[in-house]
C-alpha atoms as a PDB file:
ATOM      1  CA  UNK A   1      46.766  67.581  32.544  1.00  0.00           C
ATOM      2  CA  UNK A   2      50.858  67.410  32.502  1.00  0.00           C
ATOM      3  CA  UNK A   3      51.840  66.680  28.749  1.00  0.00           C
ATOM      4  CA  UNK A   4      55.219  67.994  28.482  1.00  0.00           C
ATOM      5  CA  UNK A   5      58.047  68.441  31.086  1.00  0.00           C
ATOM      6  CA  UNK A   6      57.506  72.175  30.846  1.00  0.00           C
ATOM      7  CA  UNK A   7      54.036  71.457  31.692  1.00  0.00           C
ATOM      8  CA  UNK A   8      55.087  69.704  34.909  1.00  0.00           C
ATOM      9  CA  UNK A   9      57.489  72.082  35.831  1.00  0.00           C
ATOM     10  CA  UNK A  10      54.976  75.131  35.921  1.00  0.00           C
ATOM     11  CA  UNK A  11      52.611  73.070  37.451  1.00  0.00           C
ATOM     12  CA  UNK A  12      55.530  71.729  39.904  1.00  0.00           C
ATOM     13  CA  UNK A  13      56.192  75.922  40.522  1.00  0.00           C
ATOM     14  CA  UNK A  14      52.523  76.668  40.762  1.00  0.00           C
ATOM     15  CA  UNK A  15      51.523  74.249  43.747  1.00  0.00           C
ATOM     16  CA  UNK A  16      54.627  75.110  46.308  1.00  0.00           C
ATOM     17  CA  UNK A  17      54.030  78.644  45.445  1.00  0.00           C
ATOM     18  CA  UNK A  18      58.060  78.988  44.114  1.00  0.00           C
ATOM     19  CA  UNK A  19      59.511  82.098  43.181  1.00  0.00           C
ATOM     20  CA  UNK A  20      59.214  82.833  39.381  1.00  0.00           C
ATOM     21  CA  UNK A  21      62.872  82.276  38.916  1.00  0.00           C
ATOM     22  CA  UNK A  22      62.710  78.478  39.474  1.00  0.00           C
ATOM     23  CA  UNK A  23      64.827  76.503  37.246  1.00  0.00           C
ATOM     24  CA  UNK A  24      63.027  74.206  34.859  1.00  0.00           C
ATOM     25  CA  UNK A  25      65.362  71.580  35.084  1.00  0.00           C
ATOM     26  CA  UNK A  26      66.097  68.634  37.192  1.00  0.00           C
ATOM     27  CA  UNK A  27      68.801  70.912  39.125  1.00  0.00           C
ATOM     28  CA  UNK A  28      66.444  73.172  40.631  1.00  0.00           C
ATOM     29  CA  UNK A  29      63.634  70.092  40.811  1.00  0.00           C
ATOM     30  CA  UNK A  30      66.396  68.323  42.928  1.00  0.00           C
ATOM     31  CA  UNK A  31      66.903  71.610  45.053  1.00  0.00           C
ATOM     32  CA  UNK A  32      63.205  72.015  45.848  1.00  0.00           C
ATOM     33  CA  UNK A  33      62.632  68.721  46.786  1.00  0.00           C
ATOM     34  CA  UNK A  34      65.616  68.299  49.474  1.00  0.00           C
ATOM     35  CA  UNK A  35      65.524  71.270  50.901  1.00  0.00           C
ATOM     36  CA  UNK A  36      63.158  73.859  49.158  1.00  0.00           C
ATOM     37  CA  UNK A  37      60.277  73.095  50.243  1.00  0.00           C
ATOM     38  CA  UNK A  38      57.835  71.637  52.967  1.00  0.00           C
ATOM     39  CA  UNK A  39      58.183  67.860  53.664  1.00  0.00           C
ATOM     40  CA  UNK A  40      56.484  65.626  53.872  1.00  0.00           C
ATOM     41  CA  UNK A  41      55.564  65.514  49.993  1.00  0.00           C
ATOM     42  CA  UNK A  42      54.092  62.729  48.086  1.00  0.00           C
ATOM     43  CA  UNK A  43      54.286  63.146  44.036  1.00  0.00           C
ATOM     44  CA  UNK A  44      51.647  61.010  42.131  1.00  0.00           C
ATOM     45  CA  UNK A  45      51.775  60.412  38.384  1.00  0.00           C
ATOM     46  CA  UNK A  46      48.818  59.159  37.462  1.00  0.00           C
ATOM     47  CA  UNK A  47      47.496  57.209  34.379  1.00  0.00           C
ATOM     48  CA  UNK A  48      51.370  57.601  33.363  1.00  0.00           C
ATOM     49  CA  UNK A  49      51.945  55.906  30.110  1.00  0.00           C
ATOM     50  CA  UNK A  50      54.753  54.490  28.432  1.00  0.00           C
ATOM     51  CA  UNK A  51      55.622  56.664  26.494  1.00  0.00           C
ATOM     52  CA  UNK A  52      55.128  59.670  29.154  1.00  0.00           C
ATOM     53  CA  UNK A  53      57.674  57.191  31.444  1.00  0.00           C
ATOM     54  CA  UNK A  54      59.925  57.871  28.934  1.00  0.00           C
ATOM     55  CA  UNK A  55      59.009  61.528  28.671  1.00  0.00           C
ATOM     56  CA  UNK A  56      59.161  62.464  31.784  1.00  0.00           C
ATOM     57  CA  UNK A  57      62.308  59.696  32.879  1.00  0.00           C
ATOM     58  CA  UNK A  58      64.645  62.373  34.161  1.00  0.00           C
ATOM     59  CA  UNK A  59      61.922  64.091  36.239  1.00  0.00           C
ATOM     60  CA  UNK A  60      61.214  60.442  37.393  1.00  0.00           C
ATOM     61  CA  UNK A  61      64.873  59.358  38.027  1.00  0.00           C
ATOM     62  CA  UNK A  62      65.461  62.563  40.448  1.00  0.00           C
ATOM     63  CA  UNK A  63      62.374  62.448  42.025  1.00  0.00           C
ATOM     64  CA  UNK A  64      63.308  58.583  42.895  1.00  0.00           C
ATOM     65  CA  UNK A  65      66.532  59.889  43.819  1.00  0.00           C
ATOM     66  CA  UNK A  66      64.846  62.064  46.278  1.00  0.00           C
ATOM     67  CA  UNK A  67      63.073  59.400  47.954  1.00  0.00           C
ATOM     68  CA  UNK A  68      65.909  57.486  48.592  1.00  0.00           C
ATOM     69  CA  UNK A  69      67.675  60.407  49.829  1.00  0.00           C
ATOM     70  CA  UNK A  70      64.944  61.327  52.004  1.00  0.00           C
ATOM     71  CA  UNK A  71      62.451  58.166  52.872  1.00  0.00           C
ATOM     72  CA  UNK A  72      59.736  58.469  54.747  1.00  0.00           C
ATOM     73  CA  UNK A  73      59.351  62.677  53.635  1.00  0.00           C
ATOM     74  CA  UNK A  74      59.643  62.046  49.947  1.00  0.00           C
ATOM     75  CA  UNK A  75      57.621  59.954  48.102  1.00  0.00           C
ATOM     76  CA  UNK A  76      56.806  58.911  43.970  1.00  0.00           C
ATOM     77  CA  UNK A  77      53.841  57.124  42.670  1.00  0.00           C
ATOM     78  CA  UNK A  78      53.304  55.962  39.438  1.00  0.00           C
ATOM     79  CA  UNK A  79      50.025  55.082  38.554  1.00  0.00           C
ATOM     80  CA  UNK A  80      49.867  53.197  35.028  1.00  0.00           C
ATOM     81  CA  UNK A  81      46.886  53.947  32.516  1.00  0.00           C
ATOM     82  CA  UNK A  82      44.703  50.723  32.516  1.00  0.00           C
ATOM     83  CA  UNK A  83      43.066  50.011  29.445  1.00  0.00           C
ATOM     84  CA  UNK A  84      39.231  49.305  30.941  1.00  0.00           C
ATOM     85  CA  UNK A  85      37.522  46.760  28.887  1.00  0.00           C
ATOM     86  CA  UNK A  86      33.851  47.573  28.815  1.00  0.00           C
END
């Protein structure tokens, strides 16, 4: 589970095998994604709360940036948590 934006960055790092060096930050996040690594790339939040929007908004806004930079290879989804009524 990604709880902080540190959490999402290692995890981010982790799954396109990225050299240890890689920038925690929306710079290097922005670097990766046009031209770092291997498109097409589809990034899924799921169960994303409000509170985590808000979290995780700069991640978000460059990621969306990235999509519109690059449509059709770059891709966000936001899933938000439902509450389920039993």
């Amino acid at each position: 589970m990604i709880r902080t934006t540190e959490d999402f960055y290692q995890q981010f790092r982790d799954k396109f095998s990225l050299f240890p060096a890689f920038g925690h930050n929306t710079d290097a996040l922005w670097d990766m994604l046009t031209g770092g690594i291997d498109l097409p790339v589809t990034l899924v939040f799921e169960h994303i709360t409000a509170r985590q929007r808000r979290l995780f908004s700069a991640v978000i806004a460059t990621c969306r940036d990235a999509e519109e930079e690059w449509p059709g290879d770059i891709q966000l989804i936001l899933t938000p948590l439902t509450m389920r009524a039993d």
